[in-house]
Protein backbone atom coordinates (compact mmCIF):
# COMPACT_ATOMS: atom_id res chain seq x y z
CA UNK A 1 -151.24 24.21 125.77
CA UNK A 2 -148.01 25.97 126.08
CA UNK A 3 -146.16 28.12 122.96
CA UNK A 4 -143.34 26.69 121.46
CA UNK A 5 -140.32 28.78 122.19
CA UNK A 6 -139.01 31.31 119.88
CA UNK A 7 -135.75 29.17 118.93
CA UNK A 8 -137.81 25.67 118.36
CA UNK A 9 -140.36 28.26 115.86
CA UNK A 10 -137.33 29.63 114.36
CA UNK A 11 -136.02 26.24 113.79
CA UNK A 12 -138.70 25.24 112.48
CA UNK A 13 -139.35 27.92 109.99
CA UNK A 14 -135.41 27.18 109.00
CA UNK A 15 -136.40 23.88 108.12
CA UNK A 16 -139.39 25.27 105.75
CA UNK A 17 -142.70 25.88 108.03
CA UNK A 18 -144.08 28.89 106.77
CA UNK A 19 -146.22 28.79 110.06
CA UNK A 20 -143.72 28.81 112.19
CA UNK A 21 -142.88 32.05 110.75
CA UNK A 22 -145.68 33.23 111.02
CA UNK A 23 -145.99 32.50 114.74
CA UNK A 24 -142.93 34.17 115.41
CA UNK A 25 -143.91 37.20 113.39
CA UNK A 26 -146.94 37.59 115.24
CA UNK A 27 -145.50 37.09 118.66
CA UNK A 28 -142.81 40.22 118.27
CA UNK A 29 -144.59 42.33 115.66
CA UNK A 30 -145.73 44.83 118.14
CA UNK A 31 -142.85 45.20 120.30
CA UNK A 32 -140.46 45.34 117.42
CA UNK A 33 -142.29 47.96 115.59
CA UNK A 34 -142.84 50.18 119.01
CA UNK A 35 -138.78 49.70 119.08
CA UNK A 36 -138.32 51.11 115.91
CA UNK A 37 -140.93 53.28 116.03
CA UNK A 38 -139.28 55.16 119.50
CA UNK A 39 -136.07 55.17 118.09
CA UNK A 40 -136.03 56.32 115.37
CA UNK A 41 -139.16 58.78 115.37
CA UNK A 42 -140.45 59.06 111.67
CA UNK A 43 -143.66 56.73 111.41
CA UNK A 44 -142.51 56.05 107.70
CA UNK A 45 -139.17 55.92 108.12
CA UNK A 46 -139.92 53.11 111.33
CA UNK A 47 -142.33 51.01 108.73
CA UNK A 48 -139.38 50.60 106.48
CA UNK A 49 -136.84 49.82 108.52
CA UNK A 50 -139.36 47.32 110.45
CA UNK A 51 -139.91 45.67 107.22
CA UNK A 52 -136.39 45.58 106.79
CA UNK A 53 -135.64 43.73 109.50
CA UNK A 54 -138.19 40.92 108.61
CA UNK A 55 -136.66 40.39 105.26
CA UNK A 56 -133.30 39.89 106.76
CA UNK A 57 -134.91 37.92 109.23
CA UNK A 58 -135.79 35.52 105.81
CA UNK A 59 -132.68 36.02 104.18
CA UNK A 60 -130.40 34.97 107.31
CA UNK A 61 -132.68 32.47 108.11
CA UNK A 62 -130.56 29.65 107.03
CA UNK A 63 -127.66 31.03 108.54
CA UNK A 64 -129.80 31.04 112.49
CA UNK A 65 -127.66 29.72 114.64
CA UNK A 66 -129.44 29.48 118.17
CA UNK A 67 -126.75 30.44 120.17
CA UNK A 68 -128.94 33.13 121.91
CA UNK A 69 -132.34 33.56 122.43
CA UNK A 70 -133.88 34.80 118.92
CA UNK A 71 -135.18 37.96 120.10
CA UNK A 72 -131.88 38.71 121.14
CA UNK A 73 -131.21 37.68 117.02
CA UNK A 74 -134.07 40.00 116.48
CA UNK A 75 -132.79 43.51 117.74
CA UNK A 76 -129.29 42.76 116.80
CA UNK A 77 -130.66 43.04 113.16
CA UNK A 78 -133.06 45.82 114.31
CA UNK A 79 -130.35 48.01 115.76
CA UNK A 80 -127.79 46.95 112.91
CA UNK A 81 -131.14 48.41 110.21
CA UNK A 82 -131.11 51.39 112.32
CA UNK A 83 -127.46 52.18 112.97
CA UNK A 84 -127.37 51.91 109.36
CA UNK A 85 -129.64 54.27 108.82
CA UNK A 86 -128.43 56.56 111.00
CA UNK A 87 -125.02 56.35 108.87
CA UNK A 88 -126.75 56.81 105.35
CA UNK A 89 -127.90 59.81 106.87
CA UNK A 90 -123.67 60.94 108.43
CA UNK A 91 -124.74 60.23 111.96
CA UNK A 92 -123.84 58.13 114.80
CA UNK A 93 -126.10 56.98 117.91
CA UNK A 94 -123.96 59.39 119.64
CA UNK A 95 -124.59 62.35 117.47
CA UNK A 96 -128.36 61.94 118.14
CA UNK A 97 -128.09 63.29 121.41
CA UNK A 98 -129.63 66.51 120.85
CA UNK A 99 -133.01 66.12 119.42
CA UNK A 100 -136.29 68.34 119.26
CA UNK A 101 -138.60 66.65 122.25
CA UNK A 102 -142.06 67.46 121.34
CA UNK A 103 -144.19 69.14 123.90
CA UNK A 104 -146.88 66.33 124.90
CA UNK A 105 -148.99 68.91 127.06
CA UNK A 106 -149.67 71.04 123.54
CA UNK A 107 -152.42 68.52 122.56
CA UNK A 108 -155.28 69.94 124.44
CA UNK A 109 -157.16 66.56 124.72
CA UNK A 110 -154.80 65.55 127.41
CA UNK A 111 -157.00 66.46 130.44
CA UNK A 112 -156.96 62.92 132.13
CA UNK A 113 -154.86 62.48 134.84
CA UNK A 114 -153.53 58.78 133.87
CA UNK A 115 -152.81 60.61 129.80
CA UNK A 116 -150.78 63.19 131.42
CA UNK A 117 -148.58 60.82 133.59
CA UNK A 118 -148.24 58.70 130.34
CA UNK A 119 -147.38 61.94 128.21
CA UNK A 120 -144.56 63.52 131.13
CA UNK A 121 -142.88 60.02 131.03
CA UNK A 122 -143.17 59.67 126.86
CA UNK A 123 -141.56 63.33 126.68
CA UNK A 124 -138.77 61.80 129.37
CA UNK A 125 -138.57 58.70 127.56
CA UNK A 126 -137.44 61.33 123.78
CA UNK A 127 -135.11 63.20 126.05
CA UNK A 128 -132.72 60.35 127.12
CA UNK A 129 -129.49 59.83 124.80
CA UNK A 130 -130.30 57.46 122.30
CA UNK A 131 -127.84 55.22 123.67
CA UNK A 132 -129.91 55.40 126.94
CA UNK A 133 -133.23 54.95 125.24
CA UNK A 134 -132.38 52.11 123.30
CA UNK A 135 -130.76 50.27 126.25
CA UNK A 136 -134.50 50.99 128.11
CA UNK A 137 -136.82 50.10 125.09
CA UNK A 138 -134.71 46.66 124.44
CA UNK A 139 -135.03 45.89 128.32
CA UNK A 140 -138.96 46.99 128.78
CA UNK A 141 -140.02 46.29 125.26
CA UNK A 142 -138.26 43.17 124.38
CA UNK A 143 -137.74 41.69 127.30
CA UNK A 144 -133.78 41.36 127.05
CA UNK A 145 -131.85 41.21 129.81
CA UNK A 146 -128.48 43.79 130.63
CA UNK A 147 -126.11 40.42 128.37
CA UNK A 148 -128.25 40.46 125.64
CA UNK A 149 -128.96 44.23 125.47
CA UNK A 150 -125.07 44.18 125.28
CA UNK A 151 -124.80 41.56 122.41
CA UNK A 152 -127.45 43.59 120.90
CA UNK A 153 -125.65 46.36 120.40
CA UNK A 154 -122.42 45.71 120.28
CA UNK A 155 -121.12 46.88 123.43
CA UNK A 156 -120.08 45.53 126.88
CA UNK A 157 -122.06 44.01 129.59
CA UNK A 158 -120.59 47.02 131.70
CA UNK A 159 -121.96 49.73 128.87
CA UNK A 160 -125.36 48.46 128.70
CA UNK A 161 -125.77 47.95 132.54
CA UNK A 162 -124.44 51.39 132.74
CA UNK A 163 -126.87 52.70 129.86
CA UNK A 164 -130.05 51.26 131.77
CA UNK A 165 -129.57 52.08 135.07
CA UNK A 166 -128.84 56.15 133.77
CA UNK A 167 -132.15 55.84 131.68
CA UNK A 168 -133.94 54.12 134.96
CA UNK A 169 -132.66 56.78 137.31
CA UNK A 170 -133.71 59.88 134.19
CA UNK A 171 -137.17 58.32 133.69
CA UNK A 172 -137.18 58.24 137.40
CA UNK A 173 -136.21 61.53 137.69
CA UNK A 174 -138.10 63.11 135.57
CA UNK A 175 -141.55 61.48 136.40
CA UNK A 176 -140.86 62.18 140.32
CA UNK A 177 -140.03 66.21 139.66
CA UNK A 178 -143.81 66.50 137.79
């Protein structure tokens, strides 16, 4: 039996099924809160903005317009909740560039091969420019494609094309040199 789409659930749930809702929430949970989570760094911090974003998802609900696909919907609130963050705090995505990476070969229970690989490209992943990162976690995590990644975040087709294919050719980078 195929899944209802995201925008027929969300429709749904706009016109009061709770378990519509709840299919939604259930189908983006994870990636959402991995999202967050790599973004923004703070396990804590993450939960509440991932919360956050589900209670706007409830209060906006009856303003949903599907005029995109809804996870596109989705991480425009998500990177809204965090660029708001970000400015409760006097910072900017672009004033996150310089961050403490930490070292992923300090925890000595990485012996296997496969965790190591997995631990170089994590430690690549914390090094890009946020900008970068975000553009990569909304494409690989979310699905989006380089238009919605741009209507997203605010920006350009151009910027977000651009923003990808730098974090591509980094992560690329940096797993070939190890």
């Amino acid at each position: 039996m195929k899944e209802a789409p995201d925008e027929e659930l969300m429709a749904a749930y706009c016109g009061g099924d709770a378990a519509a809702f709840e299919a939604l929430y259930v189908r983006h949970r994870a990636r959402l809160f991995r999202f967050i989570l790599r973004t923004i760094k703070v396990r804590a911090t993450a939960e509440e903005l991932y919360q956050e974003v589900w209670m706007r998802v409830i209060e906006a609900r009856r303003a949903y317009k599907a005029t995109a696909r809804f996870s596109t919907w989705l991480y425009t609130i998500a990177h809204n909740r965090m660029v708001d963050h970000w400015r409760r705090r006097g910072l900017s995505l672009g004033s996150l560039e310089e961050q403490d990476v930490p070292d992923p070969a300090a925890d000595p229970a990485r012996h296997a091969e496969a965790r190591e690989a997995l631990a170089r490209f994590a430690a690549a992943l914390e090094r890009l420019p946020p900008v970068q990162r975000e553009a990569f976690l909304l494409h690989e995590e979310a699905g989006l494609t380089v238009a919605e990644i741009a209507a997203a975040t605010g920006s350009n087709e151009e910027a977000a094309k651009s923003r990808l294919r730098y974090a591509m050719a980094k992560l690329k980078a940096a797993i070939d040199d190890e």
